[in-house]
Protein backbone atom coordinates (compact mmCIF):
# COMPACT_ATOMS: atom_id res chain seq x y z
CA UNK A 1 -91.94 -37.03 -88.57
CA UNK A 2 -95.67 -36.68 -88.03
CA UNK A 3 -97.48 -34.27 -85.15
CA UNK A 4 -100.81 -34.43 -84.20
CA UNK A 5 -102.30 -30.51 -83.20
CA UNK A 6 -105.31 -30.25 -80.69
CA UNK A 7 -108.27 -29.04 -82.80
CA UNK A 8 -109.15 -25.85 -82.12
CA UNK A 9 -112.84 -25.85 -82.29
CA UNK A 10 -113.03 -28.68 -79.50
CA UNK A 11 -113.13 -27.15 -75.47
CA UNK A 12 -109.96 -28.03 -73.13
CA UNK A 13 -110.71 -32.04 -72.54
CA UNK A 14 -111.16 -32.96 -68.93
CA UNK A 15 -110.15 -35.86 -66.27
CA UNK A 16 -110.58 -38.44 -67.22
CA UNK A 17 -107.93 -38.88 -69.48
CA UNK A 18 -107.09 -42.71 -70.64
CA UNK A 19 -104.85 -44.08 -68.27
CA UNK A 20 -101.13 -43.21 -69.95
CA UNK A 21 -97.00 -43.63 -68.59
CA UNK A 22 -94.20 -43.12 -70.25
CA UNK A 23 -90.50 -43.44 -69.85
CA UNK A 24 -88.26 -40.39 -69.05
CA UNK A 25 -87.94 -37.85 -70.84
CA UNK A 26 -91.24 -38.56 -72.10
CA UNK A 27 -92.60 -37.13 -75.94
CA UNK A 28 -95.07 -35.07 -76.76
CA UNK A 29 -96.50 -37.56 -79.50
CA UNK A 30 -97.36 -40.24 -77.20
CA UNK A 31 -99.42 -38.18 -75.00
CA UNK A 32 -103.60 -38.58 -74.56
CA UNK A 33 -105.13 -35.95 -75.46
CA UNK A 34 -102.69 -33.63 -77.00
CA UNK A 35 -101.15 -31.07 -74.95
CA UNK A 36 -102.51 -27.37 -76.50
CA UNK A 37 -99.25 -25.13 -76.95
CA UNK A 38 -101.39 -22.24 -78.15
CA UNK A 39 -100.84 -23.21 -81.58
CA UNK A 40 -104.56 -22.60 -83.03
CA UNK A 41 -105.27 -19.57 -80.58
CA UNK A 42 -102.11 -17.07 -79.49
CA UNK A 43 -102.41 -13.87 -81.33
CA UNK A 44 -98.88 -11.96 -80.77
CA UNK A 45 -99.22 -7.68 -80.84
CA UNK A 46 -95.60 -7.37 -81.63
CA UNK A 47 -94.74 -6.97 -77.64
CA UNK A 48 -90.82 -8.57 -78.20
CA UNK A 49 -90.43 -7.65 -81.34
CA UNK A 50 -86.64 -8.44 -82.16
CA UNK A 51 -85.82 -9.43 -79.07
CA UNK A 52 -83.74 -12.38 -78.17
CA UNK A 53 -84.62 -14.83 -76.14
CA UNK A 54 -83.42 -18.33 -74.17
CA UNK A 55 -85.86 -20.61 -72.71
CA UNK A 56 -84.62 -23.88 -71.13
CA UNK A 57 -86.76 -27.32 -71.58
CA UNK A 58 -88.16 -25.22 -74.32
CA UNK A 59 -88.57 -28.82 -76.49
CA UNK A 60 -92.08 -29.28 -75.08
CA UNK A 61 -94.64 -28.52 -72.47
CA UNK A 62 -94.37 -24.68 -71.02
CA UNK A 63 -91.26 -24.12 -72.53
CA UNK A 64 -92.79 -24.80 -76.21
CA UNK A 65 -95.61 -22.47 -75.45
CA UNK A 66 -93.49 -20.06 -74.39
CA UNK A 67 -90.96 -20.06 -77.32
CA UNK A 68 -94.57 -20.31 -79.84
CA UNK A 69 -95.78 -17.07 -78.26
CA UNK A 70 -92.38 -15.42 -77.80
CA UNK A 71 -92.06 -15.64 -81.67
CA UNK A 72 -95.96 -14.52 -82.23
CA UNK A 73 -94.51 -11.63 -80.88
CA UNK A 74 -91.64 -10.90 -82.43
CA UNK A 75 -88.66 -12.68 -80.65
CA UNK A 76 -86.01 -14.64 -82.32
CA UNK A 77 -85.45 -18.11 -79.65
CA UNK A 78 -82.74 -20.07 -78.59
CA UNK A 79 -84.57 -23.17 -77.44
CA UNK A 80 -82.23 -25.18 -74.95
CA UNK A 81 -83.53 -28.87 -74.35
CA UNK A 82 -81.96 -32.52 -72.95
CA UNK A 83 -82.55 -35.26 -75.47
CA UNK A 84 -85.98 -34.45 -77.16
CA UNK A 85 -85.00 -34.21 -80.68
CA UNK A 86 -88.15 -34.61 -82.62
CA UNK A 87 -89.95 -32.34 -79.90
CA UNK A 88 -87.06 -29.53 -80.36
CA UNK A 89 -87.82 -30.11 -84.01
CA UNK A 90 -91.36 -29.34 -83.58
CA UNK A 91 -91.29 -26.54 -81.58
CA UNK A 92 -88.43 -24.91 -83.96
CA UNK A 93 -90.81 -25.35 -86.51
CA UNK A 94 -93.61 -23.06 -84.57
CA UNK A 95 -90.72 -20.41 -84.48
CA UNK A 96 -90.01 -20.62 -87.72
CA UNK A 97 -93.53 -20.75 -89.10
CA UNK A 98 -94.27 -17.43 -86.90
CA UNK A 99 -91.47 -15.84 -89.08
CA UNK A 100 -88.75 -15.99 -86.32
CA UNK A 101 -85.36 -17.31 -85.92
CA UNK A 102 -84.75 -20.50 -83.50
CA UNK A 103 -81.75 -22.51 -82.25
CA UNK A 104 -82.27 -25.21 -80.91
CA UNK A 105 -79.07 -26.76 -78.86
CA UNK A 106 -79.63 -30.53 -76.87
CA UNK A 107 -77.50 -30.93 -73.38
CA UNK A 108 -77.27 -30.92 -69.81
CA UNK A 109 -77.91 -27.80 -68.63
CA UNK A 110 -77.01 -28.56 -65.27
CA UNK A 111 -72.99 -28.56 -66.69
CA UNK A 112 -71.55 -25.17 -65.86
CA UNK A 113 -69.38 -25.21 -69.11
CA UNK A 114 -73.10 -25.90 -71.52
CA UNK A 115 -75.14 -23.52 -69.26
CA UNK A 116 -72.66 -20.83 -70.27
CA UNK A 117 -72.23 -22.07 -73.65
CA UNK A 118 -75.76 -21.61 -74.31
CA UNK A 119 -75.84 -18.03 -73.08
CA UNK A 120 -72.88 -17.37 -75.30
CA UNK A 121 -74.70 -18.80 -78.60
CA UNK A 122 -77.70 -16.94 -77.94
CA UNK A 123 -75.50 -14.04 -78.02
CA UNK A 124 -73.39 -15.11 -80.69
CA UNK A 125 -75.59 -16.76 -83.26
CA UNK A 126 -78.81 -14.35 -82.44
CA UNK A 127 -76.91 -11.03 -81.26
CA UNK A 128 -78.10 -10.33 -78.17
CA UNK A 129 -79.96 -11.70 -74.68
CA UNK A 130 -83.19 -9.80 -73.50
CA UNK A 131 -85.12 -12.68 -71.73
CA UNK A 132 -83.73 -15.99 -70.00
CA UNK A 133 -86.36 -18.51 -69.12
CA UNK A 134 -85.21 -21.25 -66.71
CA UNK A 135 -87.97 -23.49 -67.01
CA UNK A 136 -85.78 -26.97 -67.62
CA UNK A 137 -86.91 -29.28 -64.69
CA UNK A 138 -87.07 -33.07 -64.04
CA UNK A 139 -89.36 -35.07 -61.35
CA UNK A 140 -90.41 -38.92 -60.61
CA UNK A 141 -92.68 -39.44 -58.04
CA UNK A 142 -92.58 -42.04 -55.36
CA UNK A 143 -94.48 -43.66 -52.41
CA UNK A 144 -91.88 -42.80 -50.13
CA UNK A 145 -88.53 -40.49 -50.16
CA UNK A 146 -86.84 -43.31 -48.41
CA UNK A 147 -86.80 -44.72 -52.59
CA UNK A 148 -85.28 -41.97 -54.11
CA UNK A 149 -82.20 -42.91 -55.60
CA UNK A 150 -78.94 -40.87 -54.42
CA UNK A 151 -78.18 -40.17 -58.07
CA UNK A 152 -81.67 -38.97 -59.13
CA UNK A 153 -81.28 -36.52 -56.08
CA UNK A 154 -78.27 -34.98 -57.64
CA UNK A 155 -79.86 -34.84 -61.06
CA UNK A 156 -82.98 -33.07 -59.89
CA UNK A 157 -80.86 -30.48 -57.59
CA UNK A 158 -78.22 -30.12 -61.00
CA UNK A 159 -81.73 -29.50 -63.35
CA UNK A 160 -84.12 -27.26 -61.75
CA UNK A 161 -81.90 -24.91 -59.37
CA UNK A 162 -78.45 -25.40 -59.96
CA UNK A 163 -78.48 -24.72 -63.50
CA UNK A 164 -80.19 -21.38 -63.03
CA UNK A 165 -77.02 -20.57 -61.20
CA UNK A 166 -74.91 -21.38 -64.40
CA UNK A 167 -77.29 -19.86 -66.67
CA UNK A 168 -78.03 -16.56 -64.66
CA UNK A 169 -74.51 -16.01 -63.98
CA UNK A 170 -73.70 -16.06 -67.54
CA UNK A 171 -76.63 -14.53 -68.51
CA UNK A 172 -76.51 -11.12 -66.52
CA UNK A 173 -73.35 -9.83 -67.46
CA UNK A 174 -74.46 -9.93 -70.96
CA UNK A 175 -78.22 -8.38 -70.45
CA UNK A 176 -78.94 -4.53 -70.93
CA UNK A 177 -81.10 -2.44 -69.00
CA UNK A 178 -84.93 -3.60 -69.73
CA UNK A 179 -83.83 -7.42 -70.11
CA UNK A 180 -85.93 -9.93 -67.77
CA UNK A 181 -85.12 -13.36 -66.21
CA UNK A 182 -88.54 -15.76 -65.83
CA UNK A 183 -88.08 -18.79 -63.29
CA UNK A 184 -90.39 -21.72 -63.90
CA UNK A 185 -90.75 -22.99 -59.95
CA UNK A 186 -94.31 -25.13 -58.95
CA UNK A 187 -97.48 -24.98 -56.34
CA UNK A 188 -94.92 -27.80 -55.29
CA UNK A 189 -92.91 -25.00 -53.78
CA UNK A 190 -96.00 -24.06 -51.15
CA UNK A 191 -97.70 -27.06 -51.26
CA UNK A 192 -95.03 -29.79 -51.46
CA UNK A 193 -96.19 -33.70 -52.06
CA UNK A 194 -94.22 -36.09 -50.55
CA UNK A 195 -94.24 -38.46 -53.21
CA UNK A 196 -92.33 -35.43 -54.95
CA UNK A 197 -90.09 -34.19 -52.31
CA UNK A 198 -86.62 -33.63 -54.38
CA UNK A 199 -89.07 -32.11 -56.79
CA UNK A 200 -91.08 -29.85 -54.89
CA UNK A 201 -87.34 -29.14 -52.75
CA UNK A 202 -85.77 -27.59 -55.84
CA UNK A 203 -88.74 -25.12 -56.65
CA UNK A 204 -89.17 -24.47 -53.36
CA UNK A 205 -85.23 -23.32 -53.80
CA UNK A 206 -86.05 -21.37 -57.02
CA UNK A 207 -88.74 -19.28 -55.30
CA UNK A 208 -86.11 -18.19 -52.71
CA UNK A 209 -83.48 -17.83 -55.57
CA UNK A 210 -85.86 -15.55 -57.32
CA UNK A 211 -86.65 -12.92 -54.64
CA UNK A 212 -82.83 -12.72 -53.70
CA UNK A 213 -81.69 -12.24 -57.74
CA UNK A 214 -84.16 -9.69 -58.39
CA UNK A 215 -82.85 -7.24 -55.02
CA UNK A 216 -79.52 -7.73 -56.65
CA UNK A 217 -79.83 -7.16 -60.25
CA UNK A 218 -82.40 -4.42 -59.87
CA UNK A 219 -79.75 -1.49 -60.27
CA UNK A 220 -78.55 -2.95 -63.23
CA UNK A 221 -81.76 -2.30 -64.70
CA UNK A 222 -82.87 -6.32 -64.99
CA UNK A 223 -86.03 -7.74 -63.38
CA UNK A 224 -86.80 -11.17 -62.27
CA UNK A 225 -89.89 -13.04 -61.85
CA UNK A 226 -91.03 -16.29 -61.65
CA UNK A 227 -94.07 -18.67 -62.38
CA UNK A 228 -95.80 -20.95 -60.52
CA UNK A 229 -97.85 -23.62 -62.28
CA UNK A 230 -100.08 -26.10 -60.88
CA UNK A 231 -101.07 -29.09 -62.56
CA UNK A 232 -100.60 -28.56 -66.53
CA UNK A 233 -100.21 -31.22 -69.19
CA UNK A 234 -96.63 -32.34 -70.20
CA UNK A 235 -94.70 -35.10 -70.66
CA UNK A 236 -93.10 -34.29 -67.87
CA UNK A 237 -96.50 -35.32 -65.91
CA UNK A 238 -97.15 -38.47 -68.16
CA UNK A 239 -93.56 -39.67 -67.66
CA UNK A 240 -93.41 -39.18 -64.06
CA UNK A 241 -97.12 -40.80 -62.27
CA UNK A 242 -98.60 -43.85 -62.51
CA UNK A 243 -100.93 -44.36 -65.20
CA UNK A 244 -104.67 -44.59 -62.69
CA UNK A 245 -103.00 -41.45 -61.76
CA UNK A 246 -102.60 -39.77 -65.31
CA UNK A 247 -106.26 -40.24 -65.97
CA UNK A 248 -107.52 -38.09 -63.24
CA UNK A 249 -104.61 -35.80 -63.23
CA UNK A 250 -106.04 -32.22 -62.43
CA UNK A 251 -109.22 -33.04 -61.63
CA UNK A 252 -108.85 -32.15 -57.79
CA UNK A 253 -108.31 -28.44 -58.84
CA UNK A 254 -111.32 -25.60 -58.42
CA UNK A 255 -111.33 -25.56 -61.86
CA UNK A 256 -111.63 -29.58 -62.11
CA UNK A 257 -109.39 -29.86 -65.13
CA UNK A 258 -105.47 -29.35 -65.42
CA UNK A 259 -104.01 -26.29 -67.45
CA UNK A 260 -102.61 -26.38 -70.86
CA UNK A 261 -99.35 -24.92 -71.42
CA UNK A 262 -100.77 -22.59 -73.85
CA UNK A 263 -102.72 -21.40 -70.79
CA UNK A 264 -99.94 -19.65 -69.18
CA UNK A 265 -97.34 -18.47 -71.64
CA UNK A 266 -99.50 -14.79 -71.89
CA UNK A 267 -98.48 -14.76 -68.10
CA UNK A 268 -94.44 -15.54 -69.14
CA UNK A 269 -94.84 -12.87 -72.21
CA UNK A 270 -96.39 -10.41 -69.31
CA UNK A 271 -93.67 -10.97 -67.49
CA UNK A 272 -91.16 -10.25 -70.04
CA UNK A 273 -92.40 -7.27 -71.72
CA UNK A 274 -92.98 -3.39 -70.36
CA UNK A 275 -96.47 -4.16 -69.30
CA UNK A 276 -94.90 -5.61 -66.10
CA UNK A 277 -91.94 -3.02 -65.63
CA UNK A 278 -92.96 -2.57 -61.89
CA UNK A 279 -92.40 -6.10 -61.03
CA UNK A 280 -89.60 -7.84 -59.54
CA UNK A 281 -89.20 -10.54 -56.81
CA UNK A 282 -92.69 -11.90 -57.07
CA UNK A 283 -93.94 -15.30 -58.06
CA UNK A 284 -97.12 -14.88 -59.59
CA UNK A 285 -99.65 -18.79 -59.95
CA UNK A 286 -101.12 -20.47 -62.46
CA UNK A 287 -102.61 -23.40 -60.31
CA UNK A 288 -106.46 -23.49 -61.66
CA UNK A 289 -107.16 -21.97 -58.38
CA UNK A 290 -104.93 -23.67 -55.42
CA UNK A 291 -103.84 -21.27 -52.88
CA UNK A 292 -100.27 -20.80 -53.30
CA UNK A 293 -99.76 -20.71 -50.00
């Protein structure tokens, strides 16, 4: 297997990008440029150190920045993914390299019996659960809702919101005071697209699912939060748009560039350590500077 790494000494590349698609789920290797997962520039301070930790679509994108920094700071990972196996690879190599322990277990996360299954392994195989990161998600866009298949409805409602039903109620029986839950949802959730409606549907859903969980789980000691990205490079993105619309994607952003996934996994690591222990219920942005509401 062979993995190309952004070099560090070059500044984050702007639209336009070469014109790019892939085919679902997409791969990390194929894309152009090279997402940057933080692997030349996170410095971890010990902030999780021995903590355990499960982060969902965790094979690439956020979720492999997020695991990379988690272990930088001292967390062991149990990196949940669909069918990625050379990207899980990858990304349990970052873990490992960072002195950390990683599983890395392939399925459908939106099956009840594998959601708990994975909560149980994590528990099992790395002795405890301090963070859960649903950040798993799936979107195709099209020029008009009226295309969406029926089935690619039910996958997209099953991925992004109804597995973080599965997962969380497995999950929070098992967490101790101090543990935290981080929700991936989207600017999709404020701002939706209509060329992304079951998309931007579902994290409008998580948004509302996080501000109920946290009331709830609050007097059992257990925050939850969740993120907001904008436009940030994945495969997700280069599997999902046309390619005209790859090469300029970001560029309508304040900032005129999209965000790297290394770019916000300080804000998940924020999130999940003490630093943030007065926070619950909110969703916090990462859109290069698009309102989120």
């Amino acid at each position: 297997m062979t993995s190309r790494t952004p070099d560090p000494t070059q500044a984050e590349p702007e639209p336009p990008f070469p014109e790019q698609e892939q085919e679902p789920p997409g791969r990390e290797a194929e894309m152009q440029p090279l997402a940057d997962h933080g692997e030349h520039t996170y410095v971890g301070h010990d902030r999780l150190r021995d903590k355990v930790a499960l982060i969902t679509g965790a094979d690439s994108g956020i979720g492999r920045a997020v695991a990379l920094a988690f272990a930088r700071e001292g967390a062991d990972v149990l990196c949940s993914y669909w069918k990625e196996d050379d990207d899980a690879a990858q990304t349990r190599e970052l873990v490992e390299e960072a002195g950390r322990r990683c599983e890395t277990v392939a399925g459908d996360i939106g099956d009840r019996d594998h959601a708990r299954a994975l909560v149980q392994q994590a528990v099992d195989e790395l002795g405890r659960l301090d963070v859960l990161v649903n950040n798993a998600a799936y979107q195709m866009a099209y020029d008009s809702f009226l295309e969406i298949p029926a089935e690619e409805i039910d996958f997209v409602f099953r991925t992004n919101i109804i597995a973080m039903f599965h997962l969380c109620q497995a999950a929070v029986p098992v967490m101790q005071p101090g543990s935290t839950i981080i929700n991936t949802t989207s600017i999709q959730a404020a701002q939706p697209s209509p060329s992304l409606l079951h998309y931007a549907a579902t994290k409008g859903a998580i948004s509302t699912f996080t501000k109920g969980l946290a009331q709830e789980v609050a007097e059992r000691g257990i925050r939850v939060n969740g993120v907001a990205p904008g436009p940030i490079w994945t495969p997700l993105v280069a599997m999902s748009f046309p390619g005209e619309k790859n090469a300029q994607f970001g560029e309508d952003t304040p900032l005129g560039r999209p965000g790297q996934p290394g770019e916000l996994a300080p804000l998940y690591v924020f999130l999940a350590t003490e630093d943030s222990q007065y926070i619950s219920g909110e969703v916090i942005g990462a859109t290069g500077g698009k309102p989120l509401h």
